[in-house]
C-alpha atoms as a PDB file:
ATOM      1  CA  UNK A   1    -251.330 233.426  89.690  1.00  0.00           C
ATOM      2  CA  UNK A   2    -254.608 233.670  89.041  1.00  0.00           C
ATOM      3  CA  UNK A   3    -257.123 230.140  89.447  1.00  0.00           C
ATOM      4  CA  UNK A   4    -260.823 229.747  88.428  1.00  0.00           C
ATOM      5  CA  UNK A   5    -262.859 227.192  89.809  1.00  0.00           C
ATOM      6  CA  UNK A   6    -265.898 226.361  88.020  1.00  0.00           C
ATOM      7  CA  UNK A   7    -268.163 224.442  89.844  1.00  0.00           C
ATOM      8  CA  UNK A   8    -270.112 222.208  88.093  1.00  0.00           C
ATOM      9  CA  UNK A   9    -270.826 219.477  90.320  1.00  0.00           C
ATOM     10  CA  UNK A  10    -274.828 219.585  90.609  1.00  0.00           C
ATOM     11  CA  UNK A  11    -277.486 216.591  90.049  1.00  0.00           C
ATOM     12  CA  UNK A  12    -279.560 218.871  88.050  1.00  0.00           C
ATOM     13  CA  UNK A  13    -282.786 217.678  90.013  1.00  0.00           C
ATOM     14  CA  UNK A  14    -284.517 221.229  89.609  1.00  0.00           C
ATOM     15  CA  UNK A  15    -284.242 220.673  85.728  1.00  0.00           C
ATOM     16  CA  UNK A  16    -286.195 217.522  85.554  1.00  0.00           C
ATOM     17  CA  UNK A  17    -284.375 216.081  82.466  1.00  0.00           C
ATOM     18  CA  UNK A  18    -282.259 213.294  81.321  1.00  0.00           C
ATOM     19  CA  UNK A  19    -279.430 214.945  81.271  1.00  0.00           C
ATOM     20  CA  UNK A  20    -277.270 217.093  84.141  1.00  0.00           C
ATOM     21  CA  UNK A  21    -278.320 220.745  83.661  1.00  0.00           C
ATOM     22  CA  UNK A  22    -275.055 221.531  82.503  1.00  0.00           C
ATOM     23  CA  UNK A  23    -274.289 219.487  79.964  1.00  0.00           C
ATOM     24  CA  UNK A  24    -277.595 220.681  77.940  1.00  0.00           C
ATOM     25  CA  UNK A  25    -276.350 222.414  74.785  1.00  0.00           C
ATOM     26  CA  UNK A  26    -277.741 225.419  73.869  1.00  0.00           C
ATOM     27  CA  UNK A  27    -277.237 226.252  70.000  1.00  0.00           C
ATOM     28  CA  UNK A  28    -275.442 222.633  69.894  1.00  0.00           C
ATOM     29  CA  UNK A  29    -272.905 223.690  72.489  1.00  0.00           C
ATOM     30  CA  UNK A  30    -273.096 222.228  76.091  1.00  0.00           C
ATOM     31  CA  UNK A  31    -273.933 224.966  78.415  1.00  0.00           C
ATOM     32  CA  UNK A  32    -270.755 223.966  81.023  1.00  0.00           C
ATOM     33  CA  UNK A  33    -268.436 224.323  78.170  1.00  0.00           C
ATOM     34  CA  UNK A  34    -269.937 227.963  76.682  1.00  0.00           C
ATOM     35  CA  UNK A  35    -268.763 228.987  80.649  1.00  0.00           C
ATOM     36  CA  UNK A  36    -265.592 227.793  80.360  1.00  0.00           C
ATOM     37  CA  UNK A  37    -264.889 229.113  77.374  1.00  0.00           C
ATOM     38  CA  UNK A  38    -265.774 232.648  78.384  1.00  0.00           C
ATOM     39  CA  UNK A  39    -262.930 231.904  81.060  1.00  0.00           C
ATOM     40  CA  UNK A  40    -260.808 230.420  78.585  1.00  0.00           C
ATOM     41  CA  UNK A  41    -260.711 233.975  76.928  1.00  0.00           C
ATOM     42  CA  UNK A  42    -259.522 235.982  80.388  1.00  0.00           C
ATOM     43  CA  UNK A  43    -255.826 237.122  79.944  1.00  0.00           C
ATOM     44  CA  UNK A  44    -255.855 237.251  83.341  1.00  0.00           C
ATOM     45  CA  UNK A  45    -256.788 233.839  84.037  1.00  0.00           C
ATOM     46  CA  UNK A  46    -254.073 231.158  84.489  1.00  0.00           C
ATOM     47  CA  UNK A  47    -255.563 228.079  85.154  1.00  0.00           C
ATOM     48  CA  UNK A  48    -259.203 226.506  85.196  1.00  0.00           C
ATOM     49  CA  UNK A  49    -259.801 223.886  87.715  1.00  0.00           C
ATOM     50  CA  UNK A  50    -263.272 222.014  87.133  1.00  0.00           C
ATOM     51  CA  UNK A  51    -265.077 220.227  89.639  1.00  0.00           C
ATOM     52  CA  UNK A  52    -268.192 217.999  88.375  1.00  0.00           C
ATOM     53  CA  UNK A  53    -269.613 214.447  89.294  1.00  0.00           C
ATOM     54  CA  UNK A  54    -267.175 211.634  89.929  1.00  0.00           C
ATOM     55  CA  UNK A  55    -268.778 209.447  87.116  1.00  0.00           C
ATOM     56  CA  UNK A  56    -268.600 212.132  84.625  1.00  0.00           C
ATOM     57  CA  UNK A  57    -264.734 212.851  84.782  1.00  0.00           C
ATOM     58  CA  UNK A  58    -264.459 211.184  81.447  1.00  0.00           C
ATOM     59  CA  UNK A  59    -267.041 212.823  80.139  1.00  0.00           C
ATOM     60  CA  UNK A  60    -265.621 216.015  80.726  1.00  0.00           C
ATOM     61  CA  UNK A  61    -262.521 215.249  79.806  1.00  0.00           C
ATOM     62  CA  UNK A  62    -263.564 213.972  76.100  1.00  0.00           C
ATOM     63  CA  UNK A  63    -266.455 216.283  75.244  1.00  0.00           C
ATOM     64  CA  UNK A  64    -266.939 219.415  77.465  1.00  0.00           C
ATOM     65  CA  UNK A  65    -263.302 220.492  77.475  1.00  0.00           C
ATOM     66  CA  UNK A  66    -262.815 220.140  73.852  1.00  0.00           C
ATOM     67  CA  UNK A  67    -266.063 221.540  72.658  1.00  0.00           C
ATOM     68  CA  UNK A  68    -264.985 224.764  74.698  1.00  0.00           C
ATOM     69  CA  UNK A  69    -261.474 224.543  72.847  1.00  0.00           C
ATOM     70  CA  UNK A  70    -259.199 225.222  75.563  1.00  0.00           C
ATOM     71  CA  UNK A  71    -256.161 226.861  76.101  1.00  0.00           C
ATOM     72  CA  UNK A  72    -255.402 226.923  79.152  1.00  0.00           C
ATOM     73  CA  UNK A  73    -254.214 224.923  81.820  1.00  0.00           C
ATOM     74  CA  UNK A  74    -257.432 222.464  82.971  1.00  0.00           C
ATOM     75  CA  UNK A  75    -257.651 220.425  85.936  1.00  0.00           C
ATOM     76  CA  UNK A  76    -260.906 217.970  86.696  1.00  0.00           C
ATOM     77  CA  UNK A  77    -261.567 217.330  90.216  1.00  0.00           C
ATOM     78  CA  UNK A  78    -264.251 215.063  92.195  1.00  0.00           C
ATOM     79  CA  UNK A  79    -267.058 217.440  93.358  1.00  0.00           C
ATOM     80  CA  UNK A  80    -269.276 216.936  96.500  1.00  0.00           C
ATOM     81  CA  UNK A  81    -272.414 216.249  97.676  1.00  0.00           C
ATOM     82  CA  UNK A  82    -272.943 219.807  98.103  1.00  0.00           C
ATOM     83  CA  UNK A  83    -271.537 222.933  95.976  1.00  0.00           C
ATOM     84  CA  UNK A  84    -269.503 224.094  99.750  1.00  0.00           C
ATOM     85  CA  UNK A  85    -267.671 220.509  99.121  1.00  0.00           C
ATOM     86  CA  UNK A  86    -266.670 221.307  95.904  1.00  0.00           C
ATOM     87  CA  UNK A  87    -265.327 224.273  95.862  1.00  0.00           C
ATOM     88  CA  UNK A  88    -263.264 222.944  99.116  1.00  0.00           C
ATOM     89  CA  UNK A  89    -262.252 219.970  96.897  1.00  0.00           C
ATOM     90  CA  UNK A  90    -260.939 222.635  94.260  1.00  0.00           C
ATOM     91  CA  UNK A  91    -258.886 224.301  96.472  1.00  0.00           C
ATOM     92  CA  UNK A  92    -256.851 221.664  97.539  1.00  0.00           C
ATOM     93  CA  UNK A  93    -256.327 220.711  93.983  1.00  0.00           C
ATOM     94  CA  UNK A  94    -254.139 224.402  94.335  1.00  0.00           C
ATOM     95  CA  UNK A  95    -250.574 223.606  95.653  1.00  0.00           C
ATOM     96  CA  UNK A  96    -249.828 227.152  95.905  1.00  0.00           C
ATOM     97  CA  UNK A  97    -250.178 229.375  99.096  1.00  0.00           C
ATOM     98  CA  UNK A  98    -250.880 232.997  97.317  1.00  0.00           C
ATOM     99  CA  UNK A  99    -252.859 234.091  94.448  1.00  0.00           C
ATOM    100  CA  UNK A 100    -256.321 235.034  93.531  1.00  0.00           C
ATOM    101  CA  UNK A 101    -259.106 232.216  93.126  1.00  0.00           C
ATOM    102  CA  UNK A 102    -262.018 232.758  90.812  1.00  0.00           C
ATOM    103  CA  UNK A 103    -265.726 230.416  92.095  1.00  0.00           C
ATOM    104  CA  UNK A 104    -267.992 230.636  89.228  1.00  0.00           C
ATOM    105  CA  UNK A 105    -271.350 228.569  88.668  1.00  0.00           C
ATOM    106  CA  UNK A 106    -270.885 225.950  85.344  1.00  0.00           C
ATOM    107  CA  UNK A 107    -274.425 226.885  85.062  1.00  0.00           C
ATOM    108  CA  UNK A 108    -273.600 231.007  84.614  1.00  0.00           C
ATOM    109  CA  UNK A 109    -272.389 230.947  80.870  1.00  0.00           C
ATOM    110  CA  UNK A 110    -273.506 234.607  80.378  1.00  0.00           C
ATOM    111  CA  UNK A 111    -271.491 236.260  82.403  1.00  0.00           C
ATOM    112  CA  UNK A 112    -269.348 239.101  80.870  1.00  0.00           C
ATOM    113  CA  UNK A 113    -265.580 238.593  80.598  1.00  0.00           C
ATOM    114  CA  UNK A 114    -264.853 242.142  81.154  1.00  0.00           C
ATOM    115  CA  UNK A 115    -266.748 241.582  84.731  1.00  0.00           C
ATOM    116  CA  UNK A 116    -263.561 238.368  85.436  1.00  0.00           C
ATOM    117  CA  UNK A 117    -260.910 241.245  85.346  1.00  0.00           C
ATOM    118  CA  UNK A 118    -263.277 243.380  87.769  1.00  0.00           C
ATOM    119  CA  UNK A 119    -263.900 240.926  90.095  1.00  0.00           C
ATOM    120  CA  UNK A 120    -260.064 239.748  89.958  1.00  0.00           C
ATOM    121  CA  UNK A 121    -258.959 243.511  90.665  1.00  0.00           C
ATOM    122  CA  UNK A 122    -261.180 244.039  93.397  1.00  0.00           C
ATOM    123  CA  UNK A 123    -259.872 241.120  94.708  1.00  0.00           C
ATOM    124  CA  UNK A 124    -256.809 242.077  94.491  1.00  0.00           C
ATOM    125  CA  UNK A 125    -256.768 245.338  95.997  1.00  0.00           C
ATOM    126  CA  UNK A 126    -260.087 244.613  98.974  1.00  0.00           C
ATOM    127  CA  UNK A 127    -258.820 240.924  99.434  1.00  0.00           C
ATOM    128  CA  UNK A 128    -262.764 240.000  98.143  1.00  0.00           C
ATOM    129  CA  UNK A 129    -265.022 240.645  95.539  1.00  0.00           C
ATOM    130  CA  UNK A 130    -267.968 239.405  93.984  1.00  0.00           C
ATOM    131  CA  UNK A 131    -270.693 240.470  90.898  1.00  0.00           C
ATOM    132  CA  UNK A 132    -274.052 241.348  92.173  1.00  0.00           C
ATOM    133  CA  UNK A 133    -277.339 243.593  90.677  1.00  0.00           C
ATOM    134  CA  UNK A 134    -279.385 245.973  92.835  1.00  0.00           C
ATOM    135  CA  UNK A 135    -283.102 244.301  93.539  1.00  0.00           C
ATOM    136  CA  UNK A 136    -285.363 245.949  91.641  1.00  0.00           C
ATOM    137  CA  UNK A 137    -288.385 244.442  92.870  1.00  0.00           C
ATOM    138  CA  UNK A 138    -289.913 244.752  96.268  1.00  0.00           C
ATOM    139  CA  UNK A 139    -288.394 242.254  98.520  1.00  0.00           C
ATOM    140  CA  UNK A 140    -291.063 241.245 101.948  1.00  0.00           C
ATOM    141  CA  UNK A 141    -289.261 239.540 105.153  1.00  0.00           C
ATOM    142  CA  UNK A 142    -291.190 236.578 106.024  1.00  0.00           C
ATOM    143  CA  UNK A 143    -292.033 233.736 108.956  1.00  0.00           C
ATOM    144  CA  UNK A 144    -292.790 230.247 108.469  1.00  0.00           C
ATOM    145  CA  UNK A 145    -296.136 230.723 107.873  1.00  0.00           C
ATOM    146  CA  UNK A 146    -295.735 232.675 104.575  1.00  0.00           C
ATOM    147  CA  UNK A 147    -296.841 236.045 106.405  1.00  0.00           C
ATOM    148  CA  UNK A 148    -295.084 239.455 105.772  1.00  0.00           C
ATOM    149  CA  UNK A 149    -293.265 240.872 108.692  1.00  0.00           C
ATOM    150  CA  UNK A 150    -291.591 243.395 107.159  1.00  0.00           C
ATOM    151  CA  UNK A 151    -290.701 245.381 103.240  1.00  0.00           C
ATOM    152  CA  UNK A 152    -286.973 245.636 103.302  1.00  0.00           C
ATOM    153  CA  UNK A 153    -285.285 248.035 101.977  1.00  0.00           C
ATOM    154  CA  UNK A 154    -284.862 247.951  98.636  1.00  0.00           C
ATOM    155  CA  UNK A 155    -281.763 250.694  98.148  1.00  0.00           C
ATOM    156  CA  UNK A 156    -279.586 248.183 100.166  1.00  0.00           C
ATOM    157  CA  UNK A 157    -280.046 245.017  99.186  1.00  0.00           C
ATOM    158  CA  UNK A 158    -278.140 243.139  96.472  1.00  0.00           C
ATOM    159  CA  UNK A 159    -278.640 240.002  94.538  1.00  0.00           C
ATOM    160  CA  UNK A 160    -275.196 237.775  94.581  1.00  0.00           C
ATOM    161  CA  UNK A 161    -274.305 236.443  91.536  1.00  0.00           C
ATOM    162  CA  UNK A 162    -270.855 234.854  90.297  1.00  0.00           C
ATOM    163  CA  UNK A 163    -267.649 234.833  89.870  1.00  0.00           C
ATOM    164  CA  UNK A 164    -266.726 235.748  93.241  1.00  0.00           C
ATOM    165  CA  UNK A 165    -263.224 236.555  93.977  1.00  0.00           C
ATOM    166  CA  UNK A 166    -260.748 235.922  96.857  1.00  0.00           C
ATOM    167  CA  UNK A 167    -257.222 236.291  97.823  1.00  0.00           C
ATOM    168  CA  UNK A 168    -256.234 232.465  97.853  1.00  0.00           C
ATOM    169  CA  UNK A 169    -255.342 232.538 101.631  1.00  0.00           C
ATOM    170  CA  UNK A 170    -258.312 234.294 102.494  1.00  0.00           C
ATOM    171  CA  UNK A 171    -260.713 232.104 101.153  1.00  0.00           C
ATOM    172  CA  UNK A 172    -258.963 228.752 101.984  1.00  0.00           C
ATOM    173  CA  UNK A 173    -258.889 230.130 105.515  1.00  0.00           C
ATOM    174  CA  UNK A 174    -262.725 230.568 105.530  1.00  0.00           C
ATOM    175  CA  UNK A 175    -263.496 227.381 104.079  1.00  0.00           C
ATOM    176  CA  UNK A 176    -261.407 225.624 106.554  1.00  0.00           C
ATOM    177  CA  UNK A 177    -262.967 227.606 109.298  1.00  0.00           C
ATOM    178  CA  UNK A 178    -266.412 226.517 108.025  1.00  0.00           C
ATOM    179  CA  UNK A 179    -265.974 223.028 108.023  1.00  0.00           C
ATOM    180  CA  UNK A 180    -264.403 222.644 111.039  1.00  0.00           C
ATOM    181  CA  UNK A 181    -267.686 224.481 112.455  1.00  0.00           C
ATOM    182  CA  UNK A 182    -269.797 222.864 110.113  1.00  0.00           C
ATOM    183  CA  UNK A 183    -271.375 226.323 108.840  1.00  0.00           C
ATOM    184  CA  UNK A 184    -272.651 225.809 105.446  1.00  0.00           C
ATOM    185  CA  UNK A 185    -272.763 229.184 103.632  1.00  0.00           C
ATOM    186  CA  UNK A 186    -275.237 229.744 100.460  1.00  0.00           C
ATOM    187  CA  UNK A 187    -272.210 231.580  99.146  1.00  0.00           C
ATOM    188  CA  UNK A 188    -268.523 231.801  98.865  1.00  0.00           C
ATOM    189  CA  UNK A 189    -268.690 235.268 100.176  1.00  0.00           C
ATOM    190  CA  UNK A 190    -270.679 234.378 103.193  1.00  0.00           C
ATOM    191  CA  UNK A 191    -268.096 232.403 104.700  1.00  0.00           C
ATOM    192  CA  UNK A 192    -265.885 235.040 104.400  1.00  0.00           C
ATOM    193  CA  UNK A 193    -267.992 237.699 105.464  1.00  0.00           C
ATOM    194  CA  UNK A 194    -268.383 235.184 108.960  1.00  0.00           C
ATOM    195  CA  UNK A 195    -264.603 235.800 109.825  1.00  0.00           C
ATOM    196  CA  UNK A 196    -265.591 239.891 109.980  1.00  0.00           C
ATOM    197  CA  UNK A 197    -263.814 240.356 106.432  1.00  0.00           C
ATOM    198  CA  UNK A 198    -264.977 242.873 104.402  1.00  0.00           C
ATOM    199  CA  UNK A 199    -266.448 241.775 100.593  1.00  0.00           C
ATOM    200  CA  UNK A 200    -266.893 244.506  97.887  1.00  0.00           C
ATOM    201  CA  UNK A 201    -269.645 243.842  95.648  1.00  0.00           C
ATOM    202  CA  UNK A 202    -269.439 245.216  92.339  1.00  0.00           C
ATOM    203  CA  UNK A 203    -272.420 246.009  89.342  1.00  0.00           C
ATOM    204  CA  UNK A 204    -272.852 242.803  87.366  1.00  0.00           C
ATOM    205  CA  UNK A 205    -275.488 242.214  84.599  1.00  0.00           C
ATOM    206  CA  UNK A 206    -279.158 240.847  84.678  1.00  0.00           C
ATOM    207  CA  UNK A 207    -278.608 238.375  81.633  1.00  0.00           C
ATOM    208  CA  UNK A 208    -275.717 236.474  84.244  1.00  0.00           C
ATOM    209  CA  UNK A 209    -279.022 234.131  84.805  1.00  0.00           C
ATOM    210  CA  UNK A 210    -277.755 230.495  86.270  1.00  0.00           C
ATOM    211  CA  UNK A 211    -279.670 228.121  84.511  1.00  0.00           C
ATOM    212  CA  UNK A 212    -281.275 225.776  87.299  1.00  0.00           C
ATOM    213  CA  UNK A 213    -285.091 225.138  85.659  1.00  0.00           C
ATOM    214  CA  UNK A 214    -287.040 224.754  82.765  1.00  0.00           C
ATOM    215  CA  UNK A 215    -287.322 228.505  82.454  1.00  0.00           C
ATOM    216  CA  UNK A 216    -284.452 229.360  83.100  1.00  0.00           C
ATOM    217  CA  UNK A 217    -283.876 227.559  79.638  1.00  0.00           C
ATOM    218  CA  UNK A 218    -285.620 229.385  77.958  1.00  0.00           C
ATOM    219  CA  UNK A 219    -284.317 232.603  79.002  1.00  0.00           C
ATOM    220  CA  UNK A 220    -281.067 231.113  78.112  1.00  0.00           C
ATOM    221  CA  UNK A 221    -282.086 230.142  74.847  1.00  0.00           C
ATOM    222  CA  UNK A 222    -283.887 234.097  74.272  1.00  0.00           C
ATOM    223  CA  UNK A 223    -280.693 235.500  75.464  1.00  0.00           C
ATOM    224  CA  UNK A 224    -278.791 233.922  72.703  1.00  0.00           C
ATOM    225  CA  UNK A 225    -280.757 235.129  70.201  1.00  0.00           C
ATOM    226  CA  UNK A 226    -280.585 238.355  70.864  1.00  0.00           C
ATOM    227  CA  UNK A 227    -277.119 238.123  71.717  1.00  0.00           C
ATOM    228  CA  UNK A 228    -275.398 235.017  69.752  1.00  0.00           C
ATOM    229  CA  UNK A 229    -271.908 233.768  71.614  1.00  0.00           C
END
């Protein structure tokens, strides 16, 4: 069985409007519910477990999960003060012991559905596997003072994006492990790559932008224009 857990649990603070950054429509359709509908659409894709602010389980329940018209399975949990929290608060929402599990951003409604079924088969077969893009611009190592130690090197280094997937034992293991240590991770895929698992990382696309600021907005909104979902 395959589970996606969007995560969708953010304040929005970096967006500096009235409104949580993903419930903002764009075209007249809230941005958390254009994600969930691209999810909605993977065969693969059993059940969609949600996790956003307590006082907005209503909300979600009556407007963002109808406006993506949903099929499948959906299950609302309470997120946490911190995206970690949430996703650890979606997987015990999962009664199950094997499977794959599916973290996605609420905030990522660009991503391709033909990348889901690549990140679920890598998952599958490596036990991990998450979207990334090459950097393509010159990335400079540096201390607390804002000075350059060092140009990395460029041919190796990868941007992380979302979905990331897991085999459901493997990640529940490494979230476990992490907050028992109290490691927080700035990724899924960094607290498994902490137990000495291996993660494959496989070619996303540039237009997977998460939508945390202003301009990301209006990225978003340029993106749909030239490619209307």
């Amino acid at each position: 069985m395959v589970h996606a857990i969007i995560v969708a649990a953010g304040k929005g603070i970096r967006m500096s409007d009235t409104v949580r950054k993903q419930y903002i429509e764009l075209d007249g359709i809230p941005i958390l519910s254009r994600t969930l509908a691209v999810f909605n659409r993977c065969d693969l894709i059993d059940r969609i477990i949600m996790a956003v602010p307590k006082d907005d389980i209503d909300f979600c329940r009556n407007k963002i999960i109808p406006a993506a018209n949903l099929t499948k399975e959906a299950v609302l949990v309470i997120g946490g003060t911190q995206r970690q929290d949430s996703v650890y608060n979606s997987l015990k929402a999962i009664e199950m012991d094997d499977g794959i599990v599916l973290i996605h951003d609420g905030v990522r409604p660009f991503v391709n559905p033909e990348d889901l079924v690549v990140c679920i088969n890598g998952a599958r077969e490596h036990g991990a596997c998450i979207l990334g893009i090459p950097a393509f611009d010159t990335v400079k190592h540096v201390n607390a003072k804002n000075e350059i130690i060092e140009t990395q090197k460029r041919e190796m280094l990868w941007l992380a994006q979302t979905p990331q997937a897991f085999q459901l034992k493997l990640i529940r293991n490494a979230h476990e492990m992490a907050k028992q240590e109290g490691f927080k991770g700035t990724d899924d895929a960094s607290l498994v790559e902490r137990l000495g698992e291996i993660v494959k990382i496989m070619p996303g696309s540039r237009s997977n932008i998460k939508i945390t600021n202003q301009e990301d907005l209006r990225l978003a909104r340029a993106i749909l224009k030239v490619s209307p979902r």
